[in-house]
C-alpha atoms as a PDB file:
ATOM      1  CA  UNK A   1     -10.211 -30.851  29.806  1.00  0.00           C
ATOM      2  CA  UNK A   2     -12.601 -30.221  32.772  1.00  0.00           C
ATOM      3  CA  UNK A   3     -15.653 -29.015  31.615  1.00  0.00           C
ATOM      4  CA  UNK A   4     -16.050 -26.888  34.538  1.00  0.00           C
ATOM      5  CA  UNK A   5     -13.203 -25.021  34.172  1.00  0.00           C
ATOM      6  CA  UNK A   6     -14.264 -23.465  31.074  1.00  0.00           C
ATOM      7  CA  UNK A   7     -16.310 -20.955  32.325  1.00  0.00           C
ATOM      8  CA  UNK A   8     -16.230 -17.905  29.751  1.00  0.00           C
ATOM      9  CA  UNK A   9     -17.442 -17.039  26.744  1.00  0.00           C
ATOM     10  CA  UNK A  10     -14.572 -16.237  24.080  1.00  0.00           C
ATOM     11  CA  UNK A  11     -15.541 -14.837  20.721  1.00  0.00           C
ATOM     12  CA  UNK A  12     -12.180 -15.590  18.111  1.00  0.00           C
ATOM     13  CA  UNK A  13     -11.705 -13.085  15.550  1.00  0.00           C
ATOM     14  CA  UNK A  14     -10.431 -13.570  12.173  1.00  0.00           C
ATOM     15  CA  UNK A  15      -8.814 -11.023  10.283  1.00  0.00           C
ATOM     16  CA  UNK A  16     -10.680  -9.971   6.804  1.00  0.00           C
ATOM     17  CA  UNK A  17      -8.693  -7.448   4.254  1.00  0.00           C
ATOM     18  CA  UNK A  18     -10.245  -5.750   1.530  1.00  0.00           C
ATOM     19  CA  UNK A  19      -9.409  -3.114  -0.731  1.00  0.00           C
ATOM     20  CA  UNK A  20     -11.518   0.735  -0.791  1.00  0.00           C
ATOM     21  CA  UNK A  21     -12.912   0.932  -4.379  1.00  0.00           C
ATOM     22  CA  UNK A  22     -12.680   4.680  -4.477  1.00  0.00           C
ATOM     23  CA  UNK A  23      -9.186   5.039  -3.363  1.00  0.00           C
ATOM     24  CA  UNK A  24      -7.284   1.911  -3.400  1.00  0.00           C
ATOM     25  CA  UNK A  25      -6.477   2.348   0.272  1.00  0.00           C
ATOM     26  CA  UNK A  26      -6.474  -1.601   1.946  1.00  0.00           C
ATOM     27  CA  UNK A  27      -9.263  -2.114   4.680  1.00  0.00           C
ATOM     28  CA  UNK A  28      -9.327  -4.354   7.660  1.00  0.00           C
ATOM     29  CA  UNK A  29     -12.035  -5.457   9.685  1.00  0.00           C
ATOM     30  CA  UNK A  30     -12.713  -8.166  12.090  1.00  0.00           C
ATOM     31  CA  UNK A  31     -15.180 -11.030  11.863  1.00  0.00           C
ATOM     32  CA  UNK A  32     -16.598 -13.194  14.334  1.00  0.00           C
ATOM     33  CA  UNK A  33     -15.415 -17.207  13.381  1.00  0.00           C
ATOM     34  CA  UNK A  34     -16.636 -18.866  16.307  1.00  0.00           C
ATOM     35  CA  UNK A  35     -17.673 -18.790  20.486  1.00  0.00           C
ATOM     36  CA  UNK A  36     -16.328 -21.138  22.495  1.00  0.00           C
ATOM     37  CA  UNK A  37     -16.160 -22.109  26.153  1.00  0.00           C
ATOM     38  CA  UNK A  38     -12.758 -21.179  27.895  1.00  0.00           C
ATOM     39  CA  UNK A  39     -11.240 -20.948  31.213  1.00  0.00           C
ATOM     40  CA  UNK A  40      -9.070 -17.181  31.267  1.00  0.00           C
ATOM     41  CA  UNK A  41      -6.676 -17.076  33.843  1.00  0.00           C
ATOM     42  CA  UNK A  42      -5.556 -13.215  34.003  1.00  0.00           C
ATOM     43  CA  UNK A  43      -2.093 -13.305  34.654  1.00  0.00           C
ATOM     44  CA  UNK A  44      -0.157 -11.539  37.896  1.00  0.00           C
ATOM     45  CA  UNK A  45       3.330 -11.263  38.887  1.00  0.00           C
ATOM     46  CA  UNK A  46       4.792 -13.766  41.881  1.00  0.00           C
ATOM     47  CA  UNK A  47       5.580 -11.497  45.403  1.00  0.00           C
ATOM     48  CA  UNK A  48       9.754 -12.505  44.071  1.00  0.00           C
ATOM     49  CA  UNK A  49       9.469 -10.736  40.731  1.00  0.00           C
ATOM     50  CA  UNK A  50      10.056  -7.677  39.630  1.00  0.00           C
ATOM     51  CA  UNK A  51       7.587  -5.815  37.549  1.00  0.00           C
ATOM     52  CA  UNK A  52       9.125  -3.809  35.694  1.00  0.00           C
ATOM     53  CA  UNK A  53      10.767  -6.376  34.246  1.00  0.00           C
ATOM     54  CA  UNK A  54       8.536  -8.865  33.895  1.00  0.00           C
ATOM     55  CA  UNK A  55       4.919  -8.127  33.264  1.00  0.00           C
ATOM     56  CA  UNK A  56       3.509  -4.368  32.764  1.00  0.00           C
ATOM     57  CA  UNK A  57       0.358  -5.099  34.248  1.00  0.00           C
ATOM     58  CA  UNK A  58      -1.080  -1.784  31.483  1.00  0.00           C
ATOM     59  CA  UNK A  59      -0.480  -4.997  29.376  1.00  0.00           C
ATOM     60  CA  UNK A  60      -3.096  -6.815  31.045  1.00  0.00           C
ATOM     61  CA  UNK A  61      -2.144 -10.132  30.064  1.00  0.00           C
ATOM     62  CA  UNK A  62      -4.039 -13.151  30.313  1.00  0.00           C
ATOM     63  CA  UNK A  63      -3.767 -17.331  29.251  1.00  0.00           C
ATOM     64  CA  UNK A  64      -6.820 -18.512  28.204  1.00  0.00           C
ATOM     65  CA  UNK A  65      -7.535 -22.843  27.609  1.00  0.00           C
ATOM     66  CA  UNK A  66     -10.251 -23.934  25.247  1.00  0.00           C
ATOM     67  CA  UNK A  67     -11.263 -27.407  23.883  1.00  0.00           C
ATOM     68  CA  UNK A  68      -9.062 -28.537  20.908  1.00  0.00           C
ATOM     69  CA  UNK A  69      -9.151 -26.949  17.924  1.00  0.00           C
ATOM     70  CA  UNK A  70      -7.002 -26.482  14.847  1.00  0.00           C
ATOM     71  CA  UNK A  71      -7.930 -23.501  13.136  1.00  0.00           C
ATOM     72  CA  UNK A  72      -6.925 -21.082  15.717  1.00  0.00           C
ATOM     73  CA  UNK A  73      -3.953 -18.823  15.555  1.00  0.00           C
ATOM     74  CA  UNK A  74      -1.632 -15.920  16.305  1.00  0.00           C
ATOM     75  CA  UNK A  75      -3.222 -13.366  13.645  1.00  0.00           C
ATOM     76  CA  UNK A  76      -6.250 -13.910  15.439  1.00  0.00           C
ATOM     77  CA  UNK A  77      -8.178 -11.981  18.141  1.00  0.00           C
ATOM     78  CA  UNK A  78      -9.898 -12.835  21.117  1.00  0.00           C
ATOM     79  CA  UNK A  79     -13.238 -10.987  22.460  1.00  0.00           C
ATOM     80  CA  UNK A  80     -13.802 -11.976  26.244  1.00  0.00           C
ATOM     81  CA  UNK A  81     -15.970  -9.962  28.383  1.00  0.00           C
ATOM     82  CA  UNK A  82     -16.124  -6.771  26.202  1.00  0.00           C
ATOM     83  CA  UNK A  83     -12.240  -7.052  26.107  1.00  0.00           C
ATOM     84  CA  UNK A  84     -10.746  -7.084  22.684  1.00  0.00           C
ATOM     85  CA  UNK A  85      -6.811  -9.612  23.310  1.00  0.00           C
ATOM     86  CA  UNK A  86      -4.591  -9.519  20.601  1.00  0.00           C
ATOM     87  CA  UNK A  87      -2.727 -13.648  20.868  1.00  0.00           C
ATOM     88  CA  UNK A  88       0.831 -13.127  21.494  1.00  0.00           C
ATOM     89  CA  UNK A  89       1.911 -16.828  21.704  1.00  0.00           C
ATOM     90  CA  UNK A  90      -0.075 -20.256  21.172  1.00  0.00           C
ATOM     91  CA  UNK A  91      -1.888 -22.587  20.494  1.00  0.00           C
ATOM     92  CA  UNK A  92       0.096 -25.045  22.314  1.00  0.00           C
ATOM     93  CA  UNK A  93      -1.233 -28.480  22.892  1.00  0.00           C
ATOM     94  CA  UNK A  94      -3.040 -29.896  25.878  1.00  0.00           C
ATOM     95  CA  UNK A  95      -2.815 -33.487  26.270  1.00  0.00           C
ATOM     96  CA  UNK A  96      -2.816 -35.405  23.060  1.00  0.00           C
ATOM     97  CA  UNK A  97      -5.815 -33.048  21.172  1.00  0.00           C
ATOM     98  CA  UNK A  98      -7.439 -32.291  24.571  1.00  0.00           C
ATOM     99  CA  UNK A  99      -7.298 -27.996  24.776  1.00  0.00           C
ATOM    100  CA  UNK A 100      -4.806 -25.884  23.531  1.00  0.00           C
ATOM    101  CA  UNK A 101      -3.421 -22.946  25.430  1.00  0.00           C
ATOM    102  CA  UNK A 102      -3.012 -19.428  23.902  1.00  0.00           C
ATOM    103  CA  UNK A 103      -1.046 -16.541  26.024  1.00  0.00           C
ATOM    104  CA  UNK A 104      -3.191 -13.124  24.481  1.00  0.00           C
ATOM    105  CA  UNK A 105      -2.753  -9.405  25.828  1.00  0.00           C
ATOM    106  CA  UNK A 106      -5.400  -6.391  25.525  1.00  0.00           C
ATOM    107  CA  UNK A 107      -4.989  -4.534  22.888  1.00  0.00           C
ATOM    108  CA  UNK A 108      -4.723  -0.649  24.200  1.00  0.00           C
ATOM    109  CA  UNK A 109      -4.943   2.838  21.967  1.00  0.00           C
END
């Protein structure tokens, strides 16, 4: 991986359940596991496609490459730039253990 290429600042999110002691009602929050270095490529449809069919751009998706690392995955979230990404697909591998490659989406309400 080419150092500098990885020009952002990605926070990765774990997911952390718990349980309400008053009512019983399960609780989620997010944690901070670790900020890395990335390079996050927003991603745009070609001039050729169609998109409708291919990206909704409301989606705002994005592929984001970070230095190898296997504790990453797709119940995960991404923080990058005040933007909160759910991953969609990924890791794949870069290389032999180089980077891995997630595809991630912005979460919307």
């Amino acid at each position: 991986m080419d150092a500098g290429r990885l020009n952002r600042r990605v926070t990765i999110q774990h997911r952390v359940e718990s349980q309400d002691p008053m009512y019983g009602t399960p609780i989620v929050a997010w944690e901070p596991m670790v900020t890395v270095w990335a390079e996050v490529q927003d991603i745009l449809p070609s001039r050729g496609e169609d998109m409708a069919e291919v990206i909704n751009l409301a989606r705002r998706p994005a592929r984001v490459r970070m230095r190898w690392r296997d504790d990453v995955d797709m119940t995960m979230r991404l923080i990058i730039d005040g933007r909160t990404l759910e991953i969609i697909a990924g890791p794949a591998e870069l290389g032999y253990r180089e980077g891995i490659e997630l595809m991630a989406e912005e979460l919307s309400t």
